[in-house]
Protein backbone atom coordinates (compact mmCIF):
# COMPACT_ATOMS: atom_id res chain seq x y z
CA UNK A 1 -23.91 4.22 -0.75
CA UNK A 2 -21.45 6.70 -0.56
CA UNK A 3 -18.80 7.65 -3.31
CA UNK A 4 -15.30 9.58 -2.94
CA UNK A 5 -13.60 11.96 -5.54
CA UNK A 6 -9.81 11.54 -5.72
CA UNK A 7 -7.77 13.77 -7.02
CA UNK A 8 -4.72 12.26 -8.54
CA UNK A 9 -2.56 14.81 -10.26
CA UNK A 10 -0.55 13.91 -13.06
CA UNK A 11 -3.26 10.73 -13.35
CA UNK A 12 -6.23 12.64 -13.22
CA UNK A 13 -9.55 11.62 -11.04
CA UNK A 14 -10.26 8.48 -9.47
CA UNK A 15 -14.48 7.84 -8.39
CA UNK A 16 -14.25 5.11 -5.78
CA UNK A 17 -17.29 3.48 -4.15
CA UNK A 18 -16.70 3.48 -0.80
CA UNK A 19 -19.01 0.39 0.32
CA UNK A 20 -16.53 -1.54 -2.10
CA UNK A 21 -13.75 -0.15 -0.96
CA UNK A 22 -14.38 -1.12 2.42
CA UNK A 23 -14.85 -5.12 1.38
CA UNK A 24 -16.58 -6.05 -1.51
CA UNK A 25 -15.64 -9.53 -2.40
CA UNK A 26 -14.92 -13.01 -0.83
CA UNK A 27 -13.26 -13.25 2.45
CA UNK A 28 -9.89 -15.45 1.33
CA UNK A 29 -9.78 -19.16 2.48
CA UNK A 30 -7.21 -19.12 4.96
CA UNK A 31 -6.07 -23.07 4.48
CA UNK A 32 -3.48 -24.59 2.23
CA UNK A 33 -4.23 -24.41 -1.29
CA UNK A 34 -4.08 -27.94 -3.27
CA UNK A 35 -1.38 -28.85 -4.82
CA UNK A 36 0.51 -26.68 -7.51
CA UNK A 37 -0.11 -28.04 -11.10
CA UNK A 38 1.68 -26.21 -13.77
CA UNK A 39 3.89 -23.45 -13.89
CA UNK A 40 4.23 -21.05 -11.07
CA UNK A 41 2.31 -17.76 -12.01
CA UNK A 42 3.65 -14.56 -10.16
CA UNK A 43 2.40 -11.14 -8.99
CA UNK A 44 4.14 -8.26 -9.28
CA UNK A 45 2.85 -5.24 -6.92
CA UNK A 46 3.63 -1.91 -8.17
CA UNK A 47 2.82 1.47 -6.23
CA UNK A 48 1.68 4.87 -7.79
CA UNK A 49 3.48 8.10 -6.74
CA UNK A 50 1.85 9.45 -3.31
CA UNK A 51 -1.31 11.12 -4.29
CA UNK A 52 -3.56 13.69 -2.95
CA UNK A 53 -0.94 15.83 -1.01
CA UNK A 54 -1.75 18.23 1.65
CA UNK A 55 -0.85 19.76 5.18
CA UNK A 56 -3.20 19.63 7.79
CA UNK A 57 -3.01 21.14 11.16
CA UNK A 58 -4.15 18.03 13.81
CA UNK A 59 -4.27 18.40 17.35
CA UNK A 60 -1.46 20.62 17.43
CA UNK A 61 1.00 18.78 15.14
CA UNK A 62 0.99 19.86 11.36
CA UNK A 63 0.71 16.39 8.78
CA UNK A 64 1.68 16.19 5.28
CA UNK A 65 -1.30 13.58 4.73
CA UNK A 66 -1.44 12.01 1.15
CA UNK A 67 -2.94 8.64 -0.41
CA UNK A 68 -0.99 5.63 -1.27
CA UNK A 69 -2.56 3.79 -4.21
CA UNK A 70 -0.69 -0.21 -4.94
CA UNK A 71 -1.80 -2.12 -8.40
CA UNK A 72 -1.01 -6.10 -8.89
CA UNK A 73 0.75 -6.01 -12.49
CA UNK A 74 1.75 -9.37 -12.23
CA UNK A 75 -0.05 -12.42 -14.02
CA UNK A 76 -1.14 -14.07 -10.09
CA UNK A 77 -3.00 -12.90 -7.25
CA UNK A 78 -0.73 -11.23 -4.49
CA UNK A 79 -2.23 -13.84 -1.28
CA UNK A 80 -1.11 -13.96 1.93
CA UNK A 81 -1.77 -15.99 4.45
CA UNK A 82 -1.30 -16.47 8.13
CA UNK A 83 -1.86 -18.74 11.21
CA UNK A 84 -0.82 -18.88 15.15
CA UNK A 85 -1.83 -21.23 17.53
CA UNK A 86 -0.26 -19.30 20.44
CA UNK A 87 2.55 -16.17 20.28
CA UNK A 88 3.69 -15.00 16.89
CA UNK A 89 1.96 -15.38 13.38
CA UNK A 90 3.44 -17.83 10.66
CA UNK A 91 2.74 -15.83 7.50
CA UNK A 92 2.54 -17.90 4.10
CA UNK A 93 2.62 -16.29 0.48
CA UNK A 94 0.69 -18.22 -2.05
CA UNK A 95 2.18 -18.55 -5.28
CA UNK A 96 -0.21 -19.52 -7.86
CA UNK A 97 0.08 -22.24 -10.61
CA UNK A 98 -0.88 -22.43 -14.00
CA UNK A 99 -3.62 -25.16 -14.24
CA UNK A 100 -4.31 -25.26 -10.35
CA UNK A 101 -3.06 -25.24 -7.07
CA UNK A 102 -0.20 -22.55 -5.24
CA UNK A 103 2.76 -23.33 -3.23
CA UNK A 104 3.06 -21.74 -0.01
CA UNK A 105 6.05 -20.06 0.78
CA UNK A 106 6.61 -18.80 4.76
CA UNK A 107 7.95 -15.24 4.48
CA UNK A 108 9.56 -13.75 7.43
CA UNK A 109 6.39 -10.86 7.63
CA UNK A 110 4.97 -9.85 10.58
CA UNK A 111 1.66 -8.96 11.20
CA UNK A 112 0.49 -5.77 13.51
CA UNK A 113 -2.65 -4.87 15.04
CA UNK A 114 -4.16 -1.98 13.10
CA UNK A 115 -6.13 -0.55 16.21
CA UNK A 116 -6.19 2.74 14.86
CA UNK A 117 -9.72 2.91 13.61
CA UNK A 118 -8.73 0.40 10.97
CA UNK A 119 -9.54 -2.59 13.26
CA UNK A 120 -7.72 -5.38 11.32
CA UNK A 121 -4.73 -7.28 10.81
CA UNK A 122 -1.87 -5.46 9.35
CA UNK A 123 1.43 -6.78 7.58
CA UNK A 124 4.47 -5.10 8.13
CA UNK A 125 6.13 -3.57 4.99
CA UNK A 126 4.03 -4.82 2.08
CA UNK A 127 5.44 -0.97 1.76
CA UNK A 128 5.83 2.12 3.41
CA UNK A 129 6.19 6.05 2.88
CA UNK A 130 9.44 7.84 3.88
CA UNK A 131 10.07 12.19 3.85
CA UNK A 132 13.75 12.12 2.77
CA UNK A 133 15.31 15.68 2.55
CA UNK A 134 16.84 16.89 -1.32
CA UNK A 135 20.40 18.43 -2.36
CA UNK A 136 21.01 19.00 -5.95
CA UNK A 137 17.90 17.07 -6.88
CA UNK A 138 18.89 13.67 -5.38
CA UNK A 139 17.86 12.74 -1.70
CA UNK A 140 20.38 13.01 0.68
CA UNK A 141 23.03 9.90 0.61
CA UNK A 142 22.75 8.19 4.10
CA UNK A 143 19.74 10.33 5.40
CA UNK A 144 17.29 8.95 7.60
CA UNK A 145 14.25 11.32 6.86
CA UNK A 146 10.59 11.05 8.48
CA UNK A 147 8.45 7.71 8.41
CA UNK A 148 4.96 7.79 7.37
CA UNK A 149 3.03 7.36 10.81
CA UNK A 150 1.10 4.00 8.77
CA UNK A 151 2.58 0.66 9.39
CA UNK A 152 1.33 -1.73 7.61
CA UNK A 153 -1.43 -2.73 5.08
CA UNK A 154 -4.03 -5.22 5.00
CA UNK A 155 -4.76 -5.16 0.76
CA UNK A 156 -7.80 -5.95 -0.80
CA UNK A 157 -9.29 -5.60 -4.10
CA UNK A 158 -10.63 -2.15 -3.90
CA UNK A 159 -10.05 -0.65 -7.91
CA UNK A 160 -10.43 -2.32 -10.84
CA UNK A 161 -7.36 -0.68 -13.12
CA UNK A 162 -7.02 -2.80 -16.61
CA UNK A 163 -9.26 -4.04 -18.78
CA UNK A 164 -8.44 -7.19 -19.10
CA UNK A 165 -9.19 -7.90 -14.90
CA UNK A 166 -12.08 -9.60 -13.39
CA UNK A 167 -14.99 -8.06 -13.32
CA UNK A 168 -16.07 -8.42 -9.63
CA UNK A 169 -13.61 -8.03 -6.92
CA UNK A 170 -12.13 -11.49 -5.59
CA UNK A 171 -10.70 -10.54 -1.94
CA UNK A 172 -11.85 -8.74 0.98
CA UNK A 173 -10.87 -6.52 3.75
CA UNK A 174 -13.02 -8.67 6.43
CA UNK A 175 -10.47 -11.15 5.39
CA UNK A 176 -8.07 -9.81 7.55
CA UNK A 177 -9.39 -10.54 10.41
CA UNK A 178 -11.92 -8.29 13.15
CA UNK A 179 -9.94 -9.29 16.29
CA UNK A 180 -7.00 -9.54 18.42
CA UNK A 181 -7.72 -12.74 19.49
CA UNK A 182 -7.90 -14.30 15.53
CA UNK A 183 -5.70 -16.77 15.05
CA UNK A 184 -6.00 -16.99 10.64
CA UNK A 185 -6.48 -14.50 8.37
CA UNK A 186 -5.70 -13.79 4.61
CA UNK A 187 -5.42 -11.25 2.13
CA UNK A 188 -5.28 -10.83 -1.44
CA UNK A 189 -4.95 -8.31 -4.84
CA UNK A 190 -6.35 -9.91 -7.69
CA UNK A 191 -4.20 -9.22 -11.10
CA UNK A 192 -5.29 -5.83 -12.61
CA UNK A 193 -6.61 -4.36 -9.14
CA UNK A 194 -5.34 -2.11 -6.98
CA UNK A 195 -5.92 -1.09 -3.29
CA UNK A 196 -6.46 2.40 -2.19
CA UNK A 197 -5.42 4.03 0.71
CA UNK A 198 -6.95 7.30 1.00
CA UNK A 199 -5.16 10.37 2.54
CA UNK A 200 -8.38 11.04 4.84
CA UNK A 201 -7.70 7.58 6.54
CA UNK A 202 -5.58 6.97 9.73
CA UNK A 203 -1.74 6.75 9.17
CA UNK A 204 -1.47 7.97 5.86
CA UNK A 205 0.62 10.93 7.21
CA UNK A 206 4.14 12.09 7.93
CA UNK A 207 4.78 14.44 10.88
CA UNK A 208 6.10 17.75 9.75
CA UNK A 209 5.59 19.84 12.36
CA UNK A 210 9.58 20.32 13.20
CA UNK A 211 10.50 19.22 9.00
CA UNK A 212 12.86 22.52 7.92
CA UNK A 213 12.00 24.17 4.93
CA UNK A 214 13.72 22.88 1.47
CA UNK A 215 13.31 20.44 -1.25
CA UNK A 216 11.71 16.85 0.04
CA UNK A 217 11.15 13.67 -1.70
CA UNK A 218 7.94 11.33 -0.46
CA UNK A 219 9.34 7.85 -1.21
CA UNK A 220 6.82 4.94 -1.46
CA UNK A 221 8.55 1.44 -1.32
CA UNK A 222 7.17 -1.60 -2.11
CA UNK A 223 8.77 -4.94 -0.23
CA UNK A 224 12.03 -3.15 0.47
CA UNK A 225 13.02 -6.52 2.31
CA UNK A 226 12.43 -8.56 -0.61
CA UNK A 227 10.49 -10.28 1.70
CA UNK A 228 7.73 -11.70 -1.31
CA UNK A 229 7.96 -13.61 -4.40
CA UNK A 230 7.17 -11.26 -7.53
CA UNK A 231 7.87 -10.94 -11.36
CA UNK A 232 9.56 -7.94 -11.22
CA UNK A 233 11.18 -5.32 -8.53
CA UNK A 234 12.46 -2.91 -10.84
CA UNK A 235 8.93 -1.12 -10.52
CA UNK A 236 8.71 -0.78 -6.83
CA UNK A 237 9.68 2.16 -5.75
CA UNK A 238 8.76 5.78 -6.80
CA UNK A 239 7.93 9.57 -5.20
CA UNK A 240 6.40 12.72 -5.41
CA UNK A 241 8.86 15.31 -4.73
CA UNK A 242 7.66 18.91 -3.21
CA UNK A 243 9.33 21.83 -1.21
CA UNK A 244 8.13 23.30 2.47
CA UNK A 245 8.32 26.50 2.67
CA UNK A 246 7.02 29.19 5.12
CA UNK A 247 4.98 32.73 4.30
CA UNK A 248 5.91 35.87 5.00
CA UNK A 249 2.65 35.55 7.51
CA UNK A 250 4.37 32.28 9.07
CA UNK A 251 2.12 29.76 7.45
CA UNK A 252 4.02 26.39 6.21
CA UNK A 253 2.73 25.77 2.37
CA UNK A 254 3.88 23.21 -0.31
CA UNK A 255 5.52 24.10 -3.47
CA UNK A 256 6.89 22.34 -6.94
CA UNK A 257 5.27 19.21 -6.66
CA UNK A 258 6.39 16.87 -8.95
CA UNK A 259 5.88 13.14 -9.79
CA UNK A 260 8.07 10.31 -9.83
CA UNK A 261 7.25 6.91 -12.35
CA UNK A 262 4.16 5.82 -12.88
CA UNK A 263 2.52 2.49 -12.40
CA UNK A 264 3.18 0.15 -15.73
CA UNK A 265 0.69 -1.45 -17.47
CA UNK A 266 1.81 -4.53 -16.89
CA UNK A 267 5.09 -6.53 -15.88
């Protein structure tokens, strides 16, 4: 049993267990949910400001590597599910009801390999990083800045965040999947949890190897397609900002790093 220290900054020091971390829980049923009864009963995924920045020198390249932490707020499980027979995936969100059932809803997501040491099923922009350069303390209108190298997430419950949650984790990573040759998988964030994605991990890094110095903002954004059904969007972006700068010796360091909101206690 192994357990990792995260730093957090402004929100202090997170112990995560990472056997949980890496699947505790039920693997999601991947059918149809019965029928919805009730009133419909949404998530609402909010992200944390990118945590645990540093700059790493990797195989010749130097990575601004940091952790990306998202936290259901919403009253309903975040679920997604998805199915092929042959070609592309038909991905279904799950929208639960108030006495029983959900009603699927096909999004347009795509799913993506994650054959990068993760070794699981992906979906495309749940939410991504971005390096956007700064001018008087706004990022640049119109400017494309650096993606994160990660491209998708499969979510799970990993941290338990308000008090109020379920005890025990509900979904799994194993969930989502252990092949290329699947053809369903699922995924889920119970209401209260959050899923962790440490900086250590495979694509949870920008490339700034050839970034200038100056002012920076690391944007995380969650569904920027509006893509998912949730109770709120007005919490689903925010940043850390920092500055690059290089040493009189020629090393590249990080200054003035500063947070942008934090996650809500609830929607």
């Amino acid at each position: 049993m192994k357990w990792l220290v995260v730093t957090t900054g402004l929100f202090g020091t997170i112990l995560v267990l990472l056997s949980s971390a890496c699947g505790g829980g039920q693997s999601i049923s991947v059918k149809p949910p019965d029928p919805p009864v009730g009133k419909p009963v949404l998530p609402d995924i909010a992200p944390a400001p990118p945590l645990n920045l540093e700059l790493s020198k990797e195989k010749g390249r130097l990575l601004l590597r940091f952790s990306t932490l998202l936290e259901n707020v919403g009253d309903g499980d975040f679920i997604l599910r998805a199915s092929r027979v042959i070609g592309d995936w038909q991905v279904y969100q799950d929208v639960q009801y108030s006495k029983s059932g959900a009603k699927p809803y096909l999004t347009p997501a795509q799913l993506v390999w994650g054959g990068d040491g993760h070794n699981h099923w992906h979906v495309r922009r749940v939410a991504f990083n971005r390096l956007l350069p700064m001018k008087d303390g706004k990022p640049v209108a119109g400017a494309k800045g650096w993606p994160a190298a990660k491209i998708g997430f499969c979510y799970f419950d990993g941290l338990r965040q308000l008090d109020d949650a379920a005890q025990d984790p509900v979904y799994s990573r194993f969930s989502c999947g252990s092949s290329t040759s699947d053809t369903a998988i699922g995924m889920g964030l119970s209401w209260g949890w959050s899923d962790l994605y440490p900086f250590m991990l495979p694509g949870q890094s920008v490339d700034v190897t050839d970034v200038p110095d100056g002012r920076y903002r690391l944007l995380v954004q969650v569904d920027d397609q509006k893509w998912f059904h949730e109770a709120s969007r007005s919490n689903n972006v925010t940043w850390t900002d920092l500055t690059l700068a290089t040493t009189p010796s020629g090393a590249r360091v990080m200054r003035d790093i500063t947070q942008g909101p934090s996650i809500p206690d609830s929607s």
